[in-house]
PDB file of N, CA and C in Angstrom:
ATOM      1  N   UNK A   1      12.107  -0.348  12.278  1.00  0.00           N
ATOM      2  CA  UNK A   1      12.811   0.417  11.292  1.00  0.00           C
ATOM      3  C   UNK A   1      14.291   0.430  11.683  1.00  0.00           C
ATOM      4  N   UNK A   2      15.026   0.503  10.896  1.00  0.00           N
ATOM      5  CA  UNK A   2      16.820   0.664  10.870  1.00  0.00           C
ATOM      6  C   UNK A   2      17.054   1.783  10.622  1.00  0.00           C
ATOM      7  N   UNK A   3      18.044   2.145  11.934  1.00  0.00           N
ATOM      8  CA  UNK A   3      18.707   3.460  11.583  1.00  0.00           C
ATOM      9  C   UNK A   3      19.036   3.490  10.589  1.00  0.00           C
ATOM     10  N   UNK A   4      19.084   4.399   9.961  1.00  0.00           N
ATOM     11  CA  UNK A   4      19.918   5.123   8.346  1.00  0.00           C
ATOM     12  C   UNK A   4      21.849   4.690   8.673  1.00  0.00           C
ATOM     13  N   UNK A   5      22.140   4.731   9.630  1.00  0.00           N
ATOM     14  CA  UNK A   5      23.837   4.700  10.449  1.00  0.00           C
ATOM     15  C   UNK A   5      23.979   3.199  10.080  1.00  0.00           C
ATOM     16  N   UNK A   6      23.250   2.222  10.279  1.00  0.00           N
ATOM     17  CA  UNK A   6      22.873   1.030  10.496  1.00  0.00           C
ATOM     18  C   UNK A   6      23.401   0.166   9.128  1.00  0.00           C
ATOM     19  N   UNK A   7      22.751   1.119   8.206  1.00  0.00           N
ATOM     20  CA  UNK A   7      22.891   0.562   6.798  1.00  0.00           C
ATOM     21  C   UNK A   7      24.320   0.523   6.130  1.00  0.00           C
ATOM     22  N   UNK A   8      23.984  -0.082   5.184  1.00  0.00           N
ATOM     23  CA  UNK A   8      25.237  -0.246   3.874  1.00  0.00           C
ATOM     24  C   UNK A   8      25.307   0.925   3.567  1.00  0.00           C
ATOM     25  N   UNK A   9      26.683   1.676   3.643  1.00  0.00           N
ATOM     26  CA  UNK A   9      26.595   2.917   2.329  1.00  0.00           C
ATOM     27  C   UNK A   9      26.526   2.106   0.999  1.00  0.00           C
ATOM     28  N   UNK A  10      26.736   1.016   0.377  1.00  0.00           N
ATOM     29  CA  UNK A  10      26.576   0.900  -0.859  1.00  0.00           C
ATOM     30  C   UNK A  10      25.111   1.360  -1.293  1.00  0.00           C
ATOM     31  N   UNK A  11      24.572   0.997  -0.424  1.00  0.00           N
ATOM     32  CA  UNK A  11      23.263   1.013  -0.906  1.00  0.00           C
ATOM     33  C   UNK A  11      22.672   2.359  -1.062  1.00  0.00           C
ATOM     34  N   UNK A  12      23.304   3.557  -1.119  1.00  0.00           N
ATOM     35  CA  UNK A  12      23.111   4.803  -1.401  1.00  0.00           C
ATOM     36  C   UNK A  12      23.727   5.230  -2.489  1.00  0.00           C
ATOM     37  N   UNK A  13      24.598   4.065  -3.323  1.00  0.00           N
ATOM     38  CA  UNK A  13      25.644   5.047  -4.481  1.00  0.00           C
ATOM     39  C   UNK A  13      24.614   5.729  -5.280  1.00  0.00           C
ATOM     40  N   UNK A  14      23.261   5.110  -5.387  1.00  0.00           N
ATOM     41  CA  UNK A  14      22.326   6.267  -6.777  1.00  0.00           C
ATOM     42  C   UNK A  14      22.085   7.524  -6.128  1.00  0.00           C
ATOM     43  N   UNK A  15      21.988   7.632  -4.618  1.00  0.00           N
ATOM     44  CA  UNK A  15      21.283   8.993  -4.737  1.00  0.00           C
ATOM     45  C   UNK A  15      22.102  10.296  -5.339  1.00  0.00           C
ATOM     46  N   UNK A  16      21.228  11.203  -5.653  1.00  0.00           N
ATOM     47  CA  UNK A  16      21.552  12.435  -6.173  1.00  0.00           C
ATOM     48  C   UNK A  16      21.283  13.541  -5.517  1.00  0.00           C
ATOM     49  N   UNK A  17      20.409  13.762  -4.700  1.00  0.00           N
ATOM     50  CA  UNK A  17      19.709  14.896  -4.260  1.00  0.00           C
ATOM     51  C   UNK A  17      18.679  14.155  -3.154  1.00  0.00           C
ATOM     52  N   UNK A  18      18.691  15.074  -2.108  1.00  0.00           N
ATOM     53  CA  UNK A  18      18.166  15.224  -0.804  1.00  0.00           C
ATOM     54  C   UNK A  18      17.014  16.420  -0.557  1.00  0.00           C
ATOM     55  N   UNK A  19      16.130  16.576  -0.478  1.00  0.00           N
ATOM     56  CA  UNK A  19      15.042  17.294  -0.330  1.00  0.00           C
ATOM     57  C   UNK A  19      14.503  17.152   1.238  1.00  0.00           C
ATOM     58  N   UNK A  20      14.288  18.148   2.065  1.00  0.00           N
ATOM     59  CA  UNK A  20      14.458  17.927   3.413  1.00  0.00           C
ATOM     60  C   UNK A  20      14.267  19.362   4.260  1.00  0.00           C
ATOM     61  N   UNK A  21      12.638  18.852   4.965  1.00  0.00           N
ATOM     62  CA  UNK A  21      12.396  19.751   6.254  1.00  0.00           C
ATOM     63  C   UNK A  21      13.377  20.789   6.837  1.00  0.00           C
ATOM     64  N   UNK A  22      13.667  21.669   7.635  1.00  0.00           N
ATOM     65  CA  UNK A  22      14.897  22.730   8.054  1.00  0.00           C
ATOM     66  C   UNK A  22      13.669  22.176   9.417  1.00  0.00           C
ATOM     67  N   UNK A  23      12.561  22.570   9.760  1.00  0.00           N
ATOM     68  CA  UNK A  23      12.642  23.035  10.987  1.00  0.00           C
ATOM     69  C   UNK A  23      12.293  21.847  11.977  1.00  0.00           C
ATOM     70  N   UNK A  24      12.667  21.317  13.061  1.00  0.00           N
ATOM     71  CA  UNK A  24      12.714  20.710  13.963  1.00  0.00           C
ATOM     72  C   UNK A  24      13.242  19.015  13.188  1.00  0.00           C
ATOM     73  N   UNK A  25      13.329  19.049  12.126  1.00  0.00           N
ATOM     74  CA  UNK A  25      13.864  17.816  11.248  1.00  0.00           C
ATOM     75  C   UNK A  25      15.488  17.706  11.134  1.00  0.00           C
ATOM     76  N   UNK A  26      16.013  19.167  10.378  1.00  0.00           N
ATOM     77  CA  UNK A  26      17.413  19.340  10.521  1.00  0.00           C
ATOM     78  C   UNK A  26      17.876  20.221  11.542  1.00  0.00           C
ATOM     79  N   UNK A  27      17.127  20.403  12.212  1.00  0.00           N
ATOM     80  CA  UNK A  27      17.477  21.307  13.563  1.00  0.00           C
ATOM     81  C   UNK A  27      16.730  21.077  14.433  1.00  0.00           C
ATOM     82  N   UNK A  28      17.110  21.235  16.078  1.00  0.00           N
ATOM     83  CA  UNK A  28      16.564  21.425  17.215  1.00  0.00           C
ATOM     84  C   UNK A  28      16.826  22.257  18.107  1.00  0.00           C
ATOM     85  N   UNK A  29      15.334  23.026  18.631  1.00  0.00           N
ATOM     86  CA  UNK A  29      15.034  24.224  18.902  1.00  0.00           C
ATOM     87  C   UNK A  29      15.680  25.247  17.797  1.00  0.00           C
ATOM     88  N   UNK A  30      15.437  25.542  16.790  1.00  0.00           N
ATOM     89  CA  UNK A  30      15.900  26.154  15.940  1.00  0.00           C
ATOM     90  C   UNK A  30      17.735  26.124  15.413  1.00  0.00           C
ATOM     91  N   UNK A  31      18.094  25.619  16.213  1.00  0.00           N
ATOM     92  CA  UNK A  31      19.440  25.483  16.094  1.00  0.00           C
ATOM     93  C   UNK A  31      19.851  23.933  14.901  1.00  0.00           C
ATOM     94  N   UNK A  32      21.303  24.473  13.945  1.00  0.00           N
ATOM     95  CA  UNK A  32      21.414  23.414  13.537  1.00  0.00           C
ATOM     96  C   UNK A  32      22.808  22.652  14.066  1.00  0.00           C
ATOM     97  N   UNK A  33      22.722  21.793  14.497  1.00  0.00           N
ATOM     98  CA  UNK A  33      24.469  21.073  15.281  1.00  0.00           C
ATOM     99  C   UNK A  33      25.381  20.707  14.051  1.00  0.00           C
ATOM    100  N   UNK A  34      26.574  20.829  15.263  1.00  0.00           N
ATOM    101  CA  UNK A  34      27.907  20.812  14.225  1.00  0.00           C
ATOM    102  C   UNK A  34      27.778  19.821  13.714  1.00  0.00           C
ATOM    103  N   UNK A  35      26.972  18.945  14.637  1.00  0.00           N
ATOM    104  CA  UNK A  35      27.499  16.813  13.239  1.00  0.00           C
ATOM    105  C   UNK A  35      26.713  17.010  11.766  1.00  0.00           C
ATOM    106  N   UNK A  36      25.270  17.519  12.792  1.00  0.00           N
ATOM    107  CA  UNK A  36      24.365  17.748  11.259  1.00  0.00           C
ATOM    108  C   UNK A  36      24.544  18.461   9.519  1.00  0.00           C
ATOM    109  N   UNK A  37      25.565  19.548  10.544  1.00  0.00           N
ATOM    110  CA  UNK A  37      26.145  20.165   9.822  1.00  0.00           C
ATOM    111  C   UNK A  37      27.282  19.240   8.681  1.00  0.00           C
ATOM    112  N   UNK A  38      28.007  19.109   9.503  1.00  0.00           N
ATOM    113  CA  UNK A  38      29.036  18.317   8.836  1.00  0.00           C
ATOM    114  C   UNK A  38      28.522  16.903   8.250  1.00  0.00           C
ATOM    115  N   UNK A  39      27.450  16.581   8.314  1.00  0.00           N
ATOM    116  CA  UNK A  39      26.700  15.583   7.383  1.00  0.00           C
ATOM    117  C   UNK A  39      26.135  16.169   6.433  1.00  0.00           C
ATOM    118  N   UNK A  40      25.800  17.253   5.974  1.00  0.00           N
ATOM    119  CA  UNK A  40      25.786  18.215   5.489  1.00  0.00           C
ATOM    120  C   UNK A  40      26.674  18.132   4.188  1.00  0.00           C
ATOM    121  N   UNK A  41      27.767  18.608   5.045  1.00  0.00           N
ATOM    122  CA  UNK A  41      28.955  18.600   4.014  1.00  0.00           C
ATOM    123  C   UNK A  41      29.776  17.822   3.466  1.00  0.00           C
ATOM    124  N   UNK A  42      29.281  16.515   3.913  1.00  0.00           N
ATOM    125  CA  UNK A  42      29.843  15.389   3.586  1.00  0.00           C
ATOM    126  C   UNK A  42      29.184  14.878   2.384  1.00  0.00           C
ATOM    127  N   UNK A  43      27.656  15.012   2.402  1.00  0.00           N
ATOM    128  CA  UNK A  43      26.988  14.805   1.097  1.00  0.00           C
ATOM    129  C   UNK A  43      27.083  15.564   0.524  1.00  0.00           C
ATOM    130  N   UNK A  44      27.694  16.622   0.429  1.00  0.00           N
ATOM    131  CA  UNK A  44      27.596  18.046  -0.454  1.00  0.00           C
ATOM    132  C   UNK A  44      28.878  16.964  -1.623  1.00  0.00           C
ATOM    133  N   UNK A  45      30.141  16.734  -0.612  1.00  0.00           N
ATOM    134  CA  UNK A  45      31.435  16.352  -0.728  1.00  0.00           C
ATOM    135  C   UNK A  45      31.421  15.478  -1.647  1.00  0.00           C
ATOM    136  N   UNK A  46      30.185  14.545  -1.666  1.00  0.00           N
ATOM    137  CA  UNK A  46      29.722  12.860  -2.239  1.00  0.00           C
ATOM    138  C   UNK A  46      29.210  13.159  -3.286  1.00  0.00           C
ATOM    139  N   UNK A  47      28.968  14.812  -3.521  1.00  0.00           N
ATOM    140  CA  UNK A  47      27.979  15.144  -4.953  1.00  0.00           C
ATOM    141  C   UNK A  47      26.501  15.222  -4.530  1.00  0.00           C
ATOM    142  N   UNK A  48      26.113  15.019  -3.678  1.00  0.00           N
ATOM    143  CA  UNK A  48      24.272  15.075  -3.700  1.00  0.00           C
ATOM    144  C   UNK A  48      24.364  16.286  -2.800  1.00  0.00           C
ATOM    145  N   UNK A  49      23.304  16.648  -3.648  1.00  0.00           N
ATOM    146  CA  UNK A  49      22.707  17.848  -3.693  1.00  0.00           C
ATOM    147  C   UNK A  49      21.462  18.105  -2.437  1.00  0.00           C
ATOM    148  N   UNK A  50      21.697  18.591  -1.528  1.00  0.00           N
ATOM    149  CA  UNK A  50      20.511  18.805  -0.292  1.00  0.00           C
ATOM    150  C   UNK A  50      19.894  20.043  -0.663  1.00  0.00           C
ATOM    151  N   UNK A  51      18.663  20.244  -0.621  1.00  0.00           N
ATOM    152  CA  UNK A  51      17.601  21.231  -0.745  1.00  0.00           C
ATOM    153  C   UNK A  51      16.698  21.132   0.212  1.00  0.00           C
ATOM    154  N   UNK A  52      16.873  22.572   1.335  1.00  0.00           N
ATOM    155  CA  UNK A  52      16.191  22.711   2.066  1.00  0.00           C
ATOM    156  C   UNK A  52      14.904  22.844   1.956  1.00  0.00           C
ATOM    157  N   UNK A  53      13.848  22.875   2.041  1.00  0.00           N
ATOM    158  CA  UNK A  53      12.024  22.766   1.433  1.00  0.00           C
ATOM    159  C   UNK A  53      10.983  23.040   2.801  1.00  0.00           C
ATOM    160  N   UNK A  54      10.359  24.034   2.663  1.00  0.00           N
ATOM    161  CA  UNK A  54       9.428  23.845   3.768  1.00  0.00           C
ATOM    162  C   UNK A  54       7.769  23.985   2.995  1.00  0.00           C
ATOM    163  N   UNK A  55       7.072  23.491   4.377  1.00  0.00           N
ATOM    164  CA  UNK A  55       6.202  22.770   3.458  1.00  0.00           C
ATOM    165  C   UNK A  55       5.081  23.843   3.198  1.00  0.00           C
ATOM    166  N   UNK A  56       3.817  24.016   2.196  1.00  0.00           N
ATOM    167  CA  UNK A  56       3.333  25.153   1.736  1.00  0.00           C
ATOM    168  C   UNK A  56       2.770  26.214   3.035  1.00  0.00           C
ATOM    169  N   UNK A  57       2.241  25.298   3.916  1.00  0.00           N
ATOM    170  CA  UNK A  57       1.637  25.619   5.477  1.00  0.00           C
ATOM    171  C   UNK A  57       2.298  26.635   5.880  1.00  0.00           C
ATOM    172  N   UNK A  58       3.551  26.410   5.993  1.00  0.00           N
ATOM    173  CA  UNK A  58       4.291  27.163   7.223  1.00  0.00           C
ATOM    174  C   UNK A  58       4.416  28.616   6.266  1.00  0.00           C
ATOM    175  N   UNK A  59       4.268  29.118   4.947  1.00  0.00           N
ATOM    176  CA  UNK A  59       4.385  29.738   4.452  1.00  0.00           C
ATOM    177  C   UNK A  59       2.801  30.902   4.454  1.00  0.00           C
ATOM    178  N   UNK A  60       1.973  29.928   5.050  1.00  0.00           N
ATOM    179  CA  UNK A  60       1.012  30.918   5.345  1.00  0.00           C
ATOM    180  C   UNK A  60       0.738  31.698   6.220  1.00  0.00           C
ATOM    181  N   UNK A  61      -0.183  33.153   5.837  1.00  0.00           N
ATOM    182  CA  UNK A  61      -0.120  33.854   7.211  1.00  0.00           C
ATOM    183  C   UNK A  61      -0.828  33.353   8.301  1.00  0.00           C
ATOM    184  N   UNK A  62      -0.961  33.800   9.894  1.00  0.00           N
ATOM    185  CA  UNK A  62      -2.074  32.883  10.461  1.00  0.00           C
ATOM    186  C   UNK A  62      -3.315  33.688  10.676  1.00  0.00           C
ATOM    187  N   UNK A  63      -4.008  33.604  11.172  1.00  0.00           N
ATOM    188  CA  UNK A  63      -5.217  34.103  11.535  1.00  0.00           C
ATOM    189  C   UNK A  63      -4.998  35.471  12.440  1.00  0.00           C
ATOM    190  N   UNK A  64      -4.460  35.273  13.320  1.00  0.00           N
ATOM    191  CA  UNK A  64      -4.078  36.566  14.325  1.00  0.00           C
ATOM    192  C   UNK A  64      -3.460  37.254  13.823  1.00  0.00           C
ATOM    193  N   UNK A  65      -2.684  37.298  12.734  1.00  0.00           N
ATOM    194  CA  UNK A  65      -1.320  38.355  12.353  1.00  0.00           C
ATOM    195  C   UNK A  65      -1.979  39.632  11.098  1.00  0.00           C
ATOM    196  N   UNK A  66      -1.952  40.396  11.612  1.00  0.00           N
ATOM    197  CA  UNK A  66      -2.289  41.643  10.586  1.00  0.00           C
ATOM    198  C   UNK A  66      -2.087  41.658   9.242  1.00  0.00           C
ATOM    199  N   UNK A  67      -0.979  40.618   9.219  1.00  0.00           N
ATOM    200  CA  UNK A  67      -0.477  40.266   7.735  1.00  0.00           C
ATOM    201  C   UNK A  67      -1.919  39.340   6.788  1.00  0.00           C
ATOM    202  N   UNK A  68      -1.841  38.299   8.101  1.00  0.00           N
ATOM    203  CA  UNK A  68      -2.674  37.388   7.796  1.00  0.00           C
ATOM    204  C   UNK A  68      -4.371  37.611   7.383  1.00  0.00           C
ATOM    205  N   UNK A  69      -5.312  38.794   8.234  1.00  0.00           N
ATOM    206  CA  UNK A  69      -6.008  39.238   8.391  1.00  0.00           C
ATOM    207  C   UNK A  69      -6.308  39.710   7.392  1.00  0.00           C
ATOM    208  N   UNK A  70      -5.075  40.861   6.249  1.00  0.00           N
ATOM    209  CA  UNK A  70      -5.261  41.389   5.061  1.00  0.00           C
ATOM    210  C   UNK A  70      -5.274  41.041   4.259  1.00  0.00           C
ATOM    211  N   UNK A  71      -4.037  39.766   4.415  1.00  0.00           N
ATOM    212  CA  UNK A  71      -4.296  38.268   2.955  1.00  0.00           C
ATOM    213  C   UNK A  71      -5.448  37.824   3.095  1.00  0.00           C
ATOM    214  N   UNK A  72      -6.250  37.506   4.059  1.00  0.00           N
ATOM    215  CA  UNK A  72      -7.923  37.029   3.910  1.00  0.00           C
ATOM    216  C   UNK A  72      -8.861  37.472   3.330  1.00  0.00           C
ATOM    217  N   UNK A  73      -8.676  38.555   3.269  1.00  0.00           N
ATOM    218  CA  UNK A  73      -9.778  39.186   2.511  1.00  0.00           C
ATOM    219  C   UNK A  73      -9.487  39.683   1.209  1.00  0.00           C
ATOM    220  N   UNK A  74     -11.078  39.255   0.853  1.00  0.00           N
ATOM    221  CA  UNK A  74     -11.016  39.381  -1.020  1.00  0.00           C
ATOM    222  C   UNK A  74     -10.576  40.581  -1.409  1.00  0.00           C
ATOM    223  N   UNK A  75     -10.070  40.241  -3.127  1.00  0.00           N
ATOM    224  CA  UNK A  75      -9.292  41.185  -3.178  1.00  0.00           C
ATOM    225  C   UNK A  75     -10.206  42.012  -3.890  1.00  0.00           C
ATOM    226  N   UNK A  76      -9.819  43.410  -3.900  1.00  0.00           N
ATOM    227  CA  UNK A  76     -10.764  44.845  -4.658  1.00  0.00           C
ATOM    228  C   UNK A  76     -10.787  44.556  -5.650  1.00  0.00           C
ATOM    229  N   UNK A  77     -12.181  44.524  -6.387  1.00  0.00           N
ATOM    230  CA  UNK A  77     -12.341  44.506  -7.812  1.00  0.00           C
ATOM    231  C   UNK A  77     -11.523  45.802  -8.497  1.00  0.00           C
ATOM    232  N   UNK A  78     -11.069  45.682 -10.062  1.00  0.00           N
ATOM    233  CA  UNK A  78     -10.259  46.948 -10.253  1.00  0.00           C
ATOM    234  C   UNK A  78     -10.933  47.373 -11.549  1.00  0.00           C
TER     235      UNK A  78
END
């Protein structure tokens, strides 16, 4: 595979929009770095549109969490 750095920018004039992981994808150890950043803002700069997205998973509760425990169970008939 070829770095993305590697390539032609021509070969990106269509994109429009970026859809893209936040955690350990655009950041490491939770942190996001200044380059990333400023790649960031460089496509912001170019017009395309980045949208951060995480995926349905991480949005669930887990098993151990009190939260999680109460979302499990069915809900009261009314």
């Amino acid at each position: 595979m070829t770095p993305l750095s590697d390539a032609d920018p021509a070969r990106f004039g269509s994109v429009r929009f970026v859809l893209t992981e936040m955690d350990e994808t655009l950041t490491f150890r939770r942190r996001l770095a200044a380059r990333t950043y400023d790649a960031l803002e460089r496509l912001q700069s170019a017009g395309v549109a980045v949208t951060p997205a995480a995926p349905a998973s991480s949005r669930l509760p887990t098993r151990s969490s009190a939260a999680g425990r109460r979302n499990m169970r069915e809900p009261s008939p009314s």
